[in-house]
N, C-alpha and C. Protein backbone atom coordinates (compact mmCIF):
# COMPACT_ATOMS: atom_id res chain seq x y z
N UNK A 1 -1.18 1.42 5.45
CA UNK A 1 -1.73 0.55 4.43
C UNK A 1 -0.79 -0.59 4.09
N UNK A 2 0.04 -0.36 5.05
CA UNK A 2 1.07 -1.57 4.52
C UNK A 2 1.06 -2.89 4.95
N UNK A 3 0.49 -2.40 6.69
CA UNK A 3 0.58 -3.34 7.36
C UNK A 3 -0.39 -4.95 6.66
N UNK A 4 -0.42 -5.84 6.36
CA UNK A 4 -0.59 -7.00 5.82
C UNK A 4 -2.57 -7.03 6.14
N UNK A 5 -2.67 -6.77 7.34
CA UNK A 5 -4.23 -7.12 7.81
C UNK A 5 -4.88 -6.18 7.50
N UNK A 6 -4.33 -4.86 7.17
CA UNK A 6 -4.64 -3.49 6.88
C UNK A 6 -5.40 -3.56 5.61
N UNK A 7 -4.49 -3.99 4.99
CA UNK A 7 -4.04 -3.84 2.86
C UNK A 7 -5.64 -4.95 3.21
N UNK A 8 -5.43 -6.29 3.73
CA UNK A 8 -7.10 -7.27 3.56
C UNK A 8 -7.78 -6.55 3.69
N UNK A 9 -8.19 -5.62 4.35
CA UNK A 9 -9.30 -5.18 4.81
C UNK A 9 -9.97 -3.68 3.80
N UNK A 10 -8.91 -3.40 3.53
CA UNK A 10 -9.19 -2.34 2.46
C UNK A 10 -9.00 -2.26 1.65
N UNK A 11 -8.19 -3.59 0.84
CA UNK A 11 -8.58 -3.66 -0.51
C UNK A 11 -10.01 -5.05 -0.85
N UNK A 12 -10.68 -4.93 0.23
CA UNK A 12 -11.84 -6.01 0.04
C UNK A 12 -13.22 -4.47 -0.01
N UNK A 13 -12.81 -3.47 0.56
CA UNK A 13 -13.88 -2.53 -0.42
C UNK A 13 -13.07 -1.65 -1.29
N UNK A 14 -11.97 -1.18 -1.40
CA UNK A 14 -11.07 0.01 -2.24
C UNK A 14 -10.25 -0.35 -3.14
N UNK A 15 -10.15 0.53 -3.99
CA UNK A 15 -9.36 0.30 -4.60
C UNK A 15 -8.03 1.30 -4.49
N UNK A 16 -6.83 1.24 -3.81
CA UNK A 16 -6.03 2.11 -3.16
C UNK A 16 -5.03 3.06 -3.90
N UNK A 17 -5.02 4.08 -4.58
CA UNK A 17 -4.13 4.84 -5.58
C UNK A 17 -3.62 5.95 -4.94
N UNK A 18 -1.74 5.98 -5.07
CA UNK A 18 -1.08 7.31 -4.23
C UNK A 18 -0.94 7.84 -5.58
N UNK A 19 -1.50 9.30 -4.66
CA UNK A 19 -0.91 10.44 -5.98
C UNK A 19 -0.35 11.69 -5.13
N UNK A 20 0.88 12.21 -5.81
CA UNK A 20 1.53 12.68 -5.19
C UNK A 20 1.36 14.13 -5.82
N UNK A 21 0.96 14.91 -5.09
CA UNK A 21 0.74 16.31 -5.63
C UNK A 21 1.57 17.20 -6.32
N UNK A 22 2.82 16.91 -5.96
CA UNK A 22 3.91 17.46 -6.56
C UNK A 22 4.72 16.78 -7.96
N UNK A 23 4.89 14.93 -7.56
CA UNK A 23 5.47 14.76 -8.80
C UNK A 23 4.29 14.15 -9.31
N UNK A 24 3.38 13.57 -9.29
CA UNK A 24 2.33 12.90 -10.53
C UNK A 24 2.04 14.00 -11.51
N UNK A 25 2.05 14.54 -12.42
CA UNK A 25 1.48 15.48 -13.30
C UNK A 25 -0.14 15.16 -13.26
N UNK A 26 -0.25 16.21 -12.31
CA UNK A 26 -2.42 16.12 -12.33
C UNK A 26 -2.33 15.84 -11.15
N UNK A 27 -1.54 15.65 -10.39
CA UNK A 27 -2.30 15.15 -8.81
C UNK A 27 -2.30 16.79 -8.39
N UNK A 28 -2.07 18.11 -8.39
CA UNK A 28 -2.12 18.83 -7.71
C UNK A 28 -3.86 19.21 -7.95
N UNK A 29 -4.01 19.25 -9.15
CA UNK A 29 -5.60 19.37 -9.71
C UNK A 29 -6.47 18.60 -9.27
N UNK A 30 -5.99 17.10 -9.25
CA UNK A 30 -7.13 16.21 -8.57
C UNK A 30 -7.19 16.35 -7.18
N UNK A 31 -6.29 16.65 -6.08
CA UNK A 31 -6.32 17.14 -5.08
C UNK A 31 -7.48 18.01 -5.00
N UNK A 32 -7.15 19.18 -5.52
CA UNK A 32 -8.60 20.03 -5.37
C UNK A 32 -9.68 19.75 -5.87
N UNK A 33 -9.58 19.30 -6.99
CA UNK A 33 -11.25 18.33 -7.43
C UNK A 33 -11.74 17.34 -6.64
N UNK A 34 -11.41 16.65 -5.78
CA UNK A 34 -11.63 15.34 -5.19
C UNK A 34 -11.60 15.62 -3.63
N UNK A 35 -12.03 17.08 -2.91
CA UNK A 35 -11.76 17.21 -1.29
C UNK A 35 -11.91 18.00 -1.31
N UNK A 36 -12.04 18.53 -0.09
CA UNK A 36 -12.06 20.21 0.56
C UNK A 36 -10.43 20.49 0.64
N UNK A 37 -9.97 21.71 1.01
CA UNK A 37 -8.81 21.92 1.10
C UNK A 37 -8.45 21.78 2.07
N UNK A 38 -7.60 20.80 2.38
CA UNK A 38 -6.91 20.29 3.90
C UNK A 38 -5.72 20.09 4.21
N UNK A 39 -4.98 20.41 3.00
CA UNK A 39 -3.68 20.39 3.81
C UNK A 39 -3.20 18.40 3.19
N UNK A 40 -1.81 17.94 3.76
CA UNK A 40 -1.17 16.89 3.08
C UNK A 40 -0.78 16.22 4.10
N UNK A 41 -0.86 14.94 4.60
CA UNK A 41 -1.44 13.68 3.88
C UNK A 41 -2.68 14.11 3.72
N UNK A 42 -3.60 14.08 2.62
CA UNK A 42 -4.78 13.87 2.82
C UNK A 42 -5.44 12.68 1.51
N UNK A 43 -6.58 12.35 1.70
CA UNK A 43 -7.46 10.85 1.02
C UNK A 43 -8.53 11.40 0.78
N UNK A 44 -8.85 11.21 -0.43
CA UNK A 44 -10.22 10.91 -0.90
C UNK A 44 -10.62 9.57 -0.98
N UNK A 45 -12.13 9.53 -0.57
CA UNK A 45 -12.58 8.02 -1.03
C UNK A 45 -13.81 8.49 -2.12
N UNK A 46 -14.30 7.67 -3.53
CA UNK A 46 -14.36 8.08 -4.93
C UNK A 46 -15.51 6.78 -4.53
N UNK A 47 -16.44 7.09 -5.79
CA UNK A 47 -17.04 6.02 -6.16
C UNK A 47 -16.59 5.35 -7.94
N UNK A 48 -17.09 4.45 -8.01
CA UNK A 48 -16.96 4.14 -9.24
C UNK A 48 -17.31 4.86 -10.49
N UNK A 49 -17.62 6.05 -9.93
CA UNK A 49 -18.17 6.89 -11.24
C UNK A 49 -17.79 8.62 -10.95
N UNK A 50 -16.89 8.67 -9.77
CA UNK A 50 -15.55 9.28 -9.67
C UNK A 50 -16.05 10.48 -9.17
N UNK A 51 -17.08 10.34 -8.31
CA UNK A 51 -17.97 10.85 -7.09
C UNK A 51 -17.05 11.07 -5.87
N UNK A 52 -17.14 11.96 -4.95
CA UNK A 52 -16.57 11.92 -4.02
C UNK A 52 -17.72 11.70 -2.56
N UNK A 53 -17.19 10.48 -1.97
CA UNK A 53 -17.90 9.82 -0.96
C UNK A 53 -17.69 10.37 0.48
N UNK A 54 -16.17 10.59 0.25
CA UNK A 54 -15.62 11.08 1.56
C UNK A 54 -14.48 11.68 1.41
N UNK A 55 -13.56 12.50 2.15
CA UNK A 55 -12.11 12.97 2.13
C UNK A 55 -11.82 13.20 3.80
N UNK A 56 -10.45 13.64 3.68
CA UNK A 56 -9.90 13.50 4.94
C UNK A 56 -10.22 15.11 5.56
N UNK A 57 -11.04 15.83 4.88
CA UNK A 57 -11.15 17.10 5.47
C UNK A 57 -12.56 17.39 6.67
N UNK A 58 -12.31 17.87 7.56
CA UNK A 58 -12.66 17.75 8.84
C UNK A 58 -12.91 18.93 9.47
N UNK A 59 -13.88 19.74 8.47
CA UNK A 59 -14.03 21.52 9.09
C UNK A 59 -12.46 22.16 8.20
N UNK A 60 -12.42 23.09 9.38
CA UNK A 60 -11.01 23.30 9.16
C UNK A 60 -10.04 22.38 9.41
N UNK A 61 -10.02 21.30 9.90
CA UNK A 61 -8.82 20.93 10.21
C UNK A 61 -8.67 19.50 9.28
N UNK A 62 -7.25 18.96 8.88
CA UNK A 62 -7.12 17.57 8.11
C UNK A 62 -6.88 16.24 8.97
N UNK A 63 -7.31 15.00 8.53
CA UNK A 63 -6.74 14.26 9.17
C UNK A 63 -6.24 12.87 8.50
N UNK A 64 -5.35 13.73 7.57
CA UNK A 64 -4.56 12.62 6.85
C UNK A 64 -4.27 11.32 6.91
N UNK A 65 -3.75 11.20 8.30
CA UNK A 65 -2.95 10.45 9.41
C UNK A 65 -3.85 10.45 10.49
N UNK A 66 -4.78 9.88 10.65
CA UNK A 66 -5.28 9.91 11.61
C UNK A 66 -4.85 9.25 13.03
N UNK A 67 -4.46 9.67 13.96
CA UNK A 67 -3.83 9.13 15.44
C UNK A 67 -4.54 9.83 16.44
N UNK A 68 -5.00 11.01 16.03
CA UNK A 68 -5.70 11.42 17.81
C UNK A 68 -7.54 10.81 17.76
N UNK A 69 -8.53 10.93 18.90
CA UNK A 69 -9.51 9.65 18.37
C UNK A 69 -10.22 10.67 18.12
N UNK A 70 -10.14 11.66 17.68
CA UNK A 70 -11.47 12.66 17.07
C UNK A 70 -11.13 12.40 15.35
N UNK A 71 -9.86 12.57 14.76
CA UNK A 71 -9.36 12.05 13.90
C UNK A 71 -10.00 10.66 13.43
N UNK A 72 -9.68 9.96 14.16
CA UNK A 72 -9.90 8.29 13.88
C UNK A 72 -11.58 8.43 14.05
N UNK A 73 -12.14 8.95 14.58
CA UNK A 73 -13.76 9.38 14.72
C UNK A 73 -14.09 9.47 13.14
N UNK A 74 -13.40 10.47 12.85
CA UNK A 74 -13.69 10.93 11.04
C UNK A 74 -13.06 9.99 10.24
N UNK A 75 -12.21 9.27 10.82
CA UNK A 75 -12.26 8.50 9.32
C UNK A 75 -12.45 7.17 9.39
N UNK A 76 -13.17 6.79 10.50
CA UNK A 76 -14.55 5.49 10.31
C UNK A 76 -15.54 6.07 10.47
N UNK A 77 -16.05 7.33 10.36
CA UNK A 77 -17.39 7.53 9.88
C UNK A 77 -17.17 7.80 8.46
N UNK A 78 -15.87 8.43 7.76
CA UNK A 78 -15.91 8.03 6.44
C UNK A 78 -15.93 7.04 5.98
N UNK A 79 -15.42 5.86 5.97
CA UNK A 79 -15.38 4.64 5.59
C UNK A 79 -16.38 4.04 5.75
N UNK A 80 -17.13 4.18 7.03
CA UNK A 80 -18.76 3.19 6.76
C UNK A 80 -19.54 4.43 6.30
N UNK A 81 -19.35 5.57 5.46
CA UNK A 81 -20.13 5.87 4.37
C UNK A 81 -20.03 5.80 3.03
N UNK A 82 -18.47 5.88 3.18
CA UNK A 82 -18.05 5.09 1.66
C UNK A 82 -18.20 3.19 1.22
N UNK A 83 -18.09 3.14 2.57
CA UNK A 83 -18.56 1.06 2.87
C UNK A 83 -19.24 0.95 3.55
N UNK A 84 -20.20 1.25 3.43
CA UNK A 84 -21.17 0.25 4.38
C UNK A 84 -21.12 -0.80 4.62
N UNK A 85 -20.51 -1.69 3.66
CA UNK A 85 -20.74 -3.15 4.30
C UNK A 85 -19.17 -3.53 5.09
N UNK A 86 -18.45 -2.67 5.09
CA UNK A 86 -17.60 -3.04 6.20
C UNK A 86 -17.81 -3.21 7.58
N UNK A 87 -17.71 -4.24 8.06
CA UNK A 87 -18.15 -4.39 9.63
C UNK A 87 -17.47 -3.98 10.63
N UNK A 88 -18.08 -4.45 11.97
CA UNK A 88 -17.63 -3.63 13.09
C UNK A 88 -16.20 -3.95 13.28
N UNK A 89 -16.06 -5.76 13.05
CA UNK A 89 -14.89 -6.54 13.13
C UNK A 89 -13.79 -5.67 12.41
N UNK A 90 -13.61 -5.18 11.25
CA UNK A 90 -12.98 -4.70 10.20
C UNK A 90 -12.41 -3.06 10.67
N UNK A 91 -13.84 -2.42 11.36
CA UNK A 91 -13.34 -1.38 11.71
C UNK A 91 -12.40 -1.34 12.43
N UNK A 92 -12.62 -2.40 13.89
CA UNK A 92 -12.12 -2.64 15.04
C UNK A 92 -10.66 -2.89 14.49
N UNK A 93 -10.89 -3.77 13.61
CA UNK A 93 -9.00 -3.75 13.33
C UNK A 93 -8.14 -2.79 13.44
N UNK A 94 -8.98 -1.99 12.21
CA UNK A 94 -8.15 -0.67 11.54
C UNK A 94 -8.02 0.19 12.60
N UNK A 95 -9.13 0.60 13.20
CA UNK A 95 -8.86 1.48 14.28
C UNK A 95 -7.55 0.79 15.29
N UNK A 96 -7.39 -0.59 15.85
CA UNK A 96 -6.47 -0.34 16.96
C UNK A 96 -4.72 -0.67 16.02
N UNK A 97 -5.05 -1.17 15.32
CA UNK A 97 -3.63 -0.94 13.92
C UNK A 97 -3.37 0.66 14.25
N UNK A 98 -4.29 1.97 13.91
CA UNK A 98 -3.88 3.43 14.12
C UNK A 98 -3.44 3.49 15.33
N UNK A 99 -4.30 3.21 16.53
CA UNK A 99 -3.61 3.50 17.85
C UNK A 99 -2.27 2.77 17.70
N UNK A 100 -1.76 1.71 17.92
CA UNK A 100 -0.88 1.21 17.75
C UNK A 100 0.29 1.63 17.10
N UNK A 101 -0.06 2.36 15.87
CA UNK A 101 1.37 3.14 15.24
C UNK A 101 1.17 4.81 15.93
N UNK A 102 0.19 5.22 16.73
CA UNK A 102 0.40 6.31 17.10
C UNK A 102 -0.12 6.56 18.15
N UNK A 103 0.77 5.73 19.14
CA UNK A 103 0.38 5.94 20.66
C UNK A 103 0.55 6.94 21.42
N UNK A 104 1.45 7.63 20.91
CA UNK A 104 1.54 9.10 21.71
C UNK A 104 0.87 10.08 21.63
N UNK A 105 0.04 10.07 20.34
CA UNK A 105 -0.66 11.12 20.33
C UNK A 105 -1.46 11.15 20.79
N UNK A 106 -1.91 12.13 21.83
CA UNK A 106 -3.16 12.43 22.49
C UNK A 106 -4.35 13.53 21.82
N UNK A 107 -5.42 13.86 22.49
CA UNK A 107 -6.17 14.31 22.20
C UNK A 107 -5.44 16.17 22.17
């Protein structure tokens, strides 16, 4: 989220908040209110009325960090359900920004 084209693209639908489960007082609670249980890094995406649209949980398995493309599968089908109006252009970014910081990981 740091990367510069990244942060455009997702703060033009999100609004982006780290909470850290351990030191925020309440993030361990909102963790479990806001997702399935998946394990850490993990994201919720919220609506404005503090709905949960999407999270990074994936069956059993998390994908916090998404780098392998079943991963990156789940979290642009989360995002064009939490955004729909994000386009293909937008996806296309984000997705090769992930490959790019995580080329080694394979399937």
């Amino acid at each position: 989220h740091t990367d510069p084209e990244v942060a455009k693209v997702l703060e033009k639908y999100l609004v982006l908040v780290r909470v850290d489960v351990v030191k925020n007082p309440g993030g361990e609670a909102m963790y479990n209110l806001y997702g399935s249980p998946r394990g850490v890094p993990a994201w919720s995406i919220l609506d404005g009325d503090e709905n949960l649209l999407a999270d990074s949980g994936d069956g059993q398995k998390n994908v916090g960090f998404p780098g392998r493309p079943h991963e990156i599968d789940h979290y642009v089908k989360a995002l064009r359900k939490a955004c729909p109006k994000v386009t293909d252009a937008e996806v296309g970014l984000l997705t090769s920004k992930l490959k790019e910081v995580t080329p080694k990981i394979s399937e």
